[in-house]
C-alpha atoms as a PDB file:
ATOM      1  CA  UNK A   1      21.425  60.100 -25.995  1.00  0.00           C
ATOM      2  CA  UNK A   2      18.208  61.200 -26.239  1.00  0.00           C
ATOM      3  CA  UNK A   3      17.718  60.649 -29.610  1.00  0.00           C
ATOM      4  CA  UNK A   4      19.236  57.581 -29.624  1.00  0.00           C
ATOM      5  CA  UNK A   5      16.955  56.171 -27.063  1.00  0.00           C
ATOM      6  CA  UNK A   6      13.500  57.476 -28.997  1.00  0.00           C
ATOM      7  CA  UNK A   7      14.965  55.270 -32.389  1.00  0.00           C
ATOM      8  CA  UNK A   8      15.005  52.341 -30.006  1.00  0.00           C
ATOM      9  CA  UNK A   9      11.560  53.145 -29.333  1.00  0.00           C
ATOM     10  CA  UNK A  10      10.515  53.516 -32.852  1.00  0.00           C
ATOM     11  CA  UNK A  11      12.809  50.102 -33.657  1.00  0.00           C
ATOM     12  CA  UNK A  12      10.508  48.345 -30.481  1.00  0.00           C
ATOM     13  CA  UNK A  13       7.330  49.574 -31.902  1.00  0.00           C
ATOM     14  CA  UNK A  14       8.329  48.263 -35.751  1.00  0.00           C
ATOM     15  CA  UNK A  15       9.366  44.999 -34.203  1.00  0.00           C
ATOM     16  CA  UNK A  16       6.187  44.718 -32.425  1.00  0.00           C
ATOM     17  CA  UNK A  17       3.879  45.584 -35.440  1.00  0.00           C
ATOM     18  CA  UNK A  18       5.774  42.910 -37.713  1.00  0.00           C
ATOM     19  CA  UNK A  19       4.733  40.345 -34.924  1.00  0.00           C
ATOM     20  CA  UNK A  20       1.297  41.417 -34.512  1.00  0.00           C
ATOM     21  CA  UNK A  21       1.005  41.692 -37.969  1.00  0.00           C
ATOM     22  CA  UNK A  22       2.129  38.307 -38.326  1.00  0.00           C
ATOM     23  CA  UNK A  23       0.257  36.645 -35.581  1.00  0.00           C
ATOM     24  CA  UNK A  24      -3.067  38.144 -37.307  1.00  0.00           C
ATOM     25  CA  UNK A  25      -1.903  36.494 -40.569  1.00  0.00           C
ATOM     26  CA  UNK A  26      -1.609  33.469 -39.001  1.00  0.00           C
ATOM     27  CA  UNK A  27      -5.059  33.938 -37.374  1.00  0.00           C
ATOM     28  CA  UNK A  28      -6.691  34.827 -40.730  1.00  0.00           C
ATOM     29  CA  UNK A  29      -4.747  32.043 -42.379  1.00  0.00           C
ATOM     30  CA  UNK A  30      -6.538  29.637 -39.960  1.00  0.00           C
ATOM     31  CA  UNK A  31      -9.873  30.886 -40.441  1.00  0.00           C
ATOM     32  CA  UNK A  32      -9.939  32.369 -37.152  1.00  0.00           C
ATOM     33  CA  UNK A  33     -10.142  36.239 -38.033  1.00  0.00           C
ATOM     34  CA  UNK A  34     -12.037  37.533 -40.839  1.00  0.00           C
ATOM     35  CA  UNK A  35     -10.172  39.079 -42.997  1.00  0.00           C
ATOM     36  CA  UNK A  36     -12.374  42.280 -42.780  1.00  0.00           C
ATOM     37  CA  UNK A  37     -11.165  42.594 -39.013  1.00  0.00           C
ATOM     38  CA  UNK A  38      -7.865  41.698 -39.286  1.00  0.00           C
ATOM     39  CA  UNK A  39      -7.269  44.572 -41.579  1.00  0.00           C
ATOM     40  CA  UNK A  40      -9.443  47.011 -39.555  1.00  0.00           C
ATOM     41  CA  UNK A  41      -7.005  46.014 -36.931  1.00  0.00           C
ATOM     42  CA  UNK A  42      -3.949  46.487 -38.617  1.00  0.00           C
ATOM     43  CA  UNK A  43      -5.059  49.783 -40.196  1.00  0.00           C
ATOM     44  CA  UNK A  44      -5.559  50.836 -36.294  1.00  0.00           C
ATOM     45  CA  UNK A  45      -2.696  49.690 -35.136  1.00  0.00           C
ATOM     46  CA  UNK A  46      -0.957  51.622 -37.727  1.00  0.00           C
ATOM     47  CA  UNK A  47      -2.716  54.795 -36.981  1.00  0.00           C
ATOM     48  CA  UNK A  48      -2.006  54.623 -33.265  1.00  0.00           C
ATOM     49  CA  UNK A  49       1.765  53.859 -33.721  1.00  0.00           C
ATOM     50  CA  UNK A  50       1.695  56.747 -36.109  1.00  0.00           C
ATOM     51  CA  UNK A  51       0.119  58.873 -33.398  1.00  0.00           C
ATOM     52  CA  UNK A  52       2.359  57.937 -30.801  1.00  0.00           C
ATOM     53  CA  UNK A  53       5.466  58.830 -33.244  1.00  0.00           C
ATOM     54  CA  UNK A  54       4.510  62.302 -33.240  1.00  0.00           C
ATOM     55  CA  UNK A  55       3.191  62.502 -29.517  1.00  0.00           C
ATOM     56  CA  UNK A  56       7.302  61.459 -28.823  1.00  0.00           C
ATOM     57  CA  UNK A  57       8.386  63.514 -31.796  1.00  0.00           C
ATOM     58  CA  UNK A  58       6.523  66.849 -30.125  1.00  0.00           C
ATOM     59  CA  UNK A  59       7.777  65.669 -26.653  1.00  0.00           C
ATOM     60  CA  UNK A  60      11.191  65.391 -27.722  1.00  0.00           C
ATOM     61  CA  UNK A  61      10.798  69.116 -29.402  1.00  0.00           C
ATOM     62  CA  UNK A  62       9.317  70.679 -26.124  1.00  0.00           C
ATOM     63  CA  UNK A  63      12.489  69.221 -23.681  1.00  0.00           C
ATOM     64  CA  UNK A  64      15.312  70.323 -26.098  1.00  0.00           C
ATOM     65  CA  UNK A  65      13.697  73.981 -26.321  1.00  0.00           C
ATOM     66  CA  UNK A  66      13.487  73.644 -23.045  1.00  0.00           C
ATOM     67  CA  UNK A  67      17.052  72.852 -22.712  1.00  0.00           C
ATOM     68  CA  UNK A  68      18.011  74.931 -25.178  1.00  0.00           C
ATOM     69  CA  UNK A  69      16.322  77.828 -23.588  1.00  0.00           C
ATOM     70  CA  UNK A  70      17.743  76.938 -19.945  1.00  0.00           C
ATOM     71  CA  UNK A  71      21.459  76.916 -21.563  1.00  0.00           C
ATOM     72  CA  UNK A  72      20.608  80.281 -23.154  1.00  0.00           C
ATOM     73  CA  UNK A  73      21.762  79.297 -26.331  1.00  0.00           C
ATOM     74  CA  UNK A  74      20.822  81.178 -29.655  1.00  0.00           C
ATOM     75  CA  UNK A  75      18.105  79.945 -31.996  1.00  0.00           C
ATOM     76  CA  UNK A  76      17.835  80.033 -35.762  1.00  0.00           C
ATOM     77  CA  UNK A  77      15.141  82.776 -35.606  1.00  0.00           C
ATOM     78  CA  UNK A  78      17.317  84.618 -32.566  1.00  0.00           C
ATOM     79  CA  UNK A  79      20.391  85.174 -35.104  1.00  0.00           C
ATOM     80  CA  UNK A  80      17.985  86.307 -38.285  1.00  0.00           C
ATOM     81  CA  UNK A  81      16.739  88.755 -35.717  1.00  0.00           C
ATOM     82  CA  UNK A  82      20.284  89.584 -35.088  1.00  0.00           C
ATOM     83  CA  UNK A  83      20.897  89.895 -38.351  1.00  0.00           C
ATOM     84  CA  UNK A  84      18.378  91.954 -38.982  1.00  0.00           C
ATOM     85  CA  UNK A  85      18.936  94.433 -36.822  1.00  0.00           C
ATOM     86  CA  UNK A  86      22.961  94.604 -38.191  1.00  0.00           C
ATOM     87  CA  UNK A  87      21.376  95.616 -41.519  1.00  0.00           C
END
């Protein structure tokens, strides 16, 4: 559920980049934006959508440990430890 509700994010934030990309083509297209700007603008737009990606991404890692931890199930580096020890 969780997951499925951060790729509707991600889809939301594509959809909104094509249209603001767009909409500053237009603008540029109409002399209204130089070019200059309208790709500084783009290129920032970019960067902060890439930003926010990995903000969620980190979020999304800190609430399933979380969960995962509250559940008290066993983690990747809890069985090598296990494993370990069998040796």
């Amino acid at each position: 559920m969780l997951q499925n509700l951060i790729f509707a994010s991600l889809g939301a934030a594509t959809l909104l980049k094509e249209k603001v990309e767009s909409e500053i083509n237009t603008l540029e297209q109409k002399g209204k934006i130089k070019t200059d700007d309208a790709k500084s603008f783009l290129e920032s737009i970019e960067q902060k959508g890439k930003d926010e990606e990995q903000r969620i991404k980190d979020e999304f890692k800190k609430h399933l440990k979380e969960v995962i931890d509250e559940l008290g199930l066993a983690t990747k580096e809890d069985i090598q430890n296990l494993k370990e020890e069998l040796k």
